[in-house]
Protein backbone atom coordinates (compact mmCIF):
# COMPACT_ATOMS: atom_id res chain seq x y z
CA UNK A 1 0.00 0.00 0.00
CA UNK A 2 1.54 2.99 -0.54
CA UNK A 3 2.15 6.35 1.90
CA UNK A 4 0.87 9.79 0.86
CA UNK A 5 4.40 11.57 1.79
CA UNK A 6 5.25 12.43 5.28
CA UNK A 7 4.57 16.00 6.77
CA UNK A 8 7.56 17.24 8.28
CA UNK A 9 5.48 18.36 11.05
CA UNK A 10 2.62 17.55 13.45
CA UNK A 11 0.83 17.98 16.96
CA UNK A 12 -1.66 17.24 18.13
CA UNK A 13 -3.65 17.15 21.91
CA UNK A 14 -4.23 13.88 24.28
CA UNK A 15 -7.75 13.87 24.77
CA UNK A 16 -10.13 11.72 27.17
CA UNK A 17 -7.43 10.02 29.44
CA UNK A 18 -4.92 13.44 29.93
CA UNK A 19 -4.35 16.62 29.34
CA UNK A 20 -1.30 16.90 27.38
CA UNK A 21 0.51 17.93 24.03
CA UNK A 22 2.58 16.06 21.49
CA UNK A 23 4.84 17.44 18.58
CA UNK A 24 6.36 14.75 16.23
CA UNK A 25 9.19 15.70 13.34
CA UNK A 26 8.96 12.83 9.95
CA UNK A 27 11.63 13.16 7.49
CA UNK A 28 12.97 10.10 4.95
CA UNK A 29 16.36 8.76 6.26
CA UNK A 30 18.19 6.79 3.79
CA UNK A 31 16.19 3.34 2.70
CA UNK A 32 13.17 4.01 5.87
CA UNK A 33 12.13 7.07 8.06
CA UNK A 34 13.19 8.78 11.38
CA UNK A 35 10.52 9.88 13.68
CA UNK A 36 11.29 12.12 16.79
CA UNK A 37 8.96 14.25 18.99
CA UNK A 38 8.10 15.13 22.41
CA UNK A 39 4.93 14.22 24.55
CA UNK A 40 3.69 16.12 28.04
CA UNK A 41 0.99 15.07 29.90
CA UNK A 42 -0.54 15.65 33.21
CA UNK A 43 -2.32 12.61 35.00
CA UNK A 44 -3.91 12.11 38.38
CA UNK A 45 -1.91 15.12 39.44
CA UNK A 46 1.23 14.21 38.07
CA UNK A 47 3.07 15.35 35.45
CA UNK A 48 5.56 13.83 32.95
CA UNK A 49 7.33 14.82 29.52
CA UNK A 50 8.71 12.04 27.28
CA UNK A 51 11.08 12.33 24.24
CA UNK A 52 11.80 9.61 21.66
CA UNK A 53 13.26 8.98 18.32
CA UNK A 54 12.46 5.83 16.03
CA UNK A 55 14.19 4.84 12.85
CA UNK A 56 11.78 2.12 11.02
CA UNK A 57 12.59 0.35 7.84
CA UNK A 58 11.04 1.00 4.12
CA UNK A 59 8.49 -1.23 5.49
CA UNK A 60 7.46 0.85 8.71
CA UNK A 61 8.77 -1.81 10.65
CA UNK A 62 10.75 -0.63 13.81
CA UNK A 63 14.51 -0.81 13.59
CA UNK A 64 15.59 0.96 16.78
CA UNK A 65 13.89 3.39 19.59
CA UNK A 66 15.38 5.58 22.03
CA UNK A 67 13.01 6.97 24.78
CA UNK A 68 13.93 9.02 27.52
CA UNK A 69 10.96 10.13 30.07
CA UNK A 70 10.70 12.26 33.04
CA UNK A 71 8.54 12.57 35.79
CA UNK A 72 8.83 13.46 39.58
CA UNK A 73 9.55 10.20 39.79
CA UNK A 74 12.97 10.68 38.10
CA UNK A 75 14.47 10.06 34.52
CA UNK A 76 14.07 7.38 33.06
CA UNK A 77 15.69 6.00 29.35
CA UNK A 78 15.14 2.87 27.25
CA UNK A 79 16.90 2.17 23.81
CA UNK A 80 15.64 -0.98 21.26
CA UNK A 81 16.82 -2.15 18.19
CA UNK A 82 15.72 -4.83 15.83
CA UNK A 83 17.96 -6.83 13.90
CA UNK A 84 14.81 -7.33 10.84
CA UNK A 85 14.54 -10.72 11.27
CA UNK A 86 12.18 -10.70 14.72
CA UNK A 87 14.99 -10.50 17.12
CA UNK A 88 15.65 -7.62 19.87
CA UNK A 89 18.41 -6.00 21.42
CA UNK A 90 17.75 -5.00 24.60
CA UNK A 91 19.15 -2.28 26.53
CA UNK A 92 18.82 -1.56 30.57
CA UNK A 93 16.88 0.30 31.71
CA UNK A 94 17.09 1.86 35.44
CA UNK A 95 19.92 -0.84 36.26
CA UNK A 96 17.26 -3.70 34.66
CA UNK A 97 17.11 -5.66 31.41
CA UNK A 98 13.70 -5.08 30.30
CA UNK A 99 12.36 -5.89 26.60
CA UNK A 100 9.21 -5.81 25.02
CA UNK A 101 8.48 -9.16 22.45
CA UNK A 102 7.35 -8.35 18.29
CA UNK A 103 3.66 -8.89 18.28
CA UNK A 104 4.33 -12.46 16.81
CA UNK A 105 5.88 -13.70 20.10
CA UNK A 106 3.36 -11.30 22.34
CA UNK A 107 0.60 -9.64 20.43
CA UNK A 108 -0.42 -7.46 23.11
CA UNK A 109 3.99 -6.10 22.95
CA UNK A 110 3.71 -6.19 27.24
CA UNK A 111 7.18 -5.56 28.80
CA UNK A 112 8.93 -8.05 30.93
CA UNK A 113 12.02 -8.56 32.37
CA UNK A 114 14.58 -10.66 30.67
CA UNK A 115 16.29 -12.19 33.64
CA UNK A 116 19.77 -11.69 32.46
CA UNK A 117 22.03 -9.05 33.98
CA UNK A 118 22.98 -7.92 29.77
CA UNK A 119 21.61 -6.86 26.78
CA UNK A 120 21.61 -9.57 24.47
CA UNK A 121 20.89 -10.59 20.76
């Protein structure tokens, strides 16, 4: 199917479950797409701000993610990448290996903990 081309731009407000604000930058990157932007939100009194950057494939498929996120809670940062061929590297993430499955091993993607002390292919 193909893709109308990519603004360069777009925001947009959380409705219904926050108040918030989200601005996203597209732009082609070699043989896929980058995608970076910035989310805020308030929720049950607390507030939060998360940044992230994906690359994804010609295909749209997710190659890597970096996230970073902030809250009172602290800072927080997470970093995937996919190898194309349904395998994850994860990275830690607050001192634990964490990693979230491709929808063909988990089809509801829910994080878990890997139970090594490494990030791993």
């Amino acid at each position: 199917m193909p893709f109308s081309a990519l603004p360069v731009t777009a925001a947009w407000q959380h409705r219904d479950a926050r108040a918030g604000f989200e601005v996203a930058w597209f732009r082609a990157a070699g043989r896929g797409y980058h995608l970076s932007g910035c989310t805020t939100g308030a929720e049950d009194g607390q507030t939060w701000v998360i940044s992230y950057a994906i690359e994804l494939d010609q295909t749209w498929a997710t190659r890597s993610a970096r996230i970073t996120g902030q809250s009172a809670a602290g800072i927080r940062h997470a970093r995937l990448q996919a190898d194309g061929h349904g395998h994850w590297r994860i990275d830690m993430i607050d001192g634990l290996p964490w990693f979230t499955p491709p929808d063909w091993i988990d089809p509801d993607r829910q994080p878990r903990p890997s139970g090594r002390s490494a990030a791993v292919w």
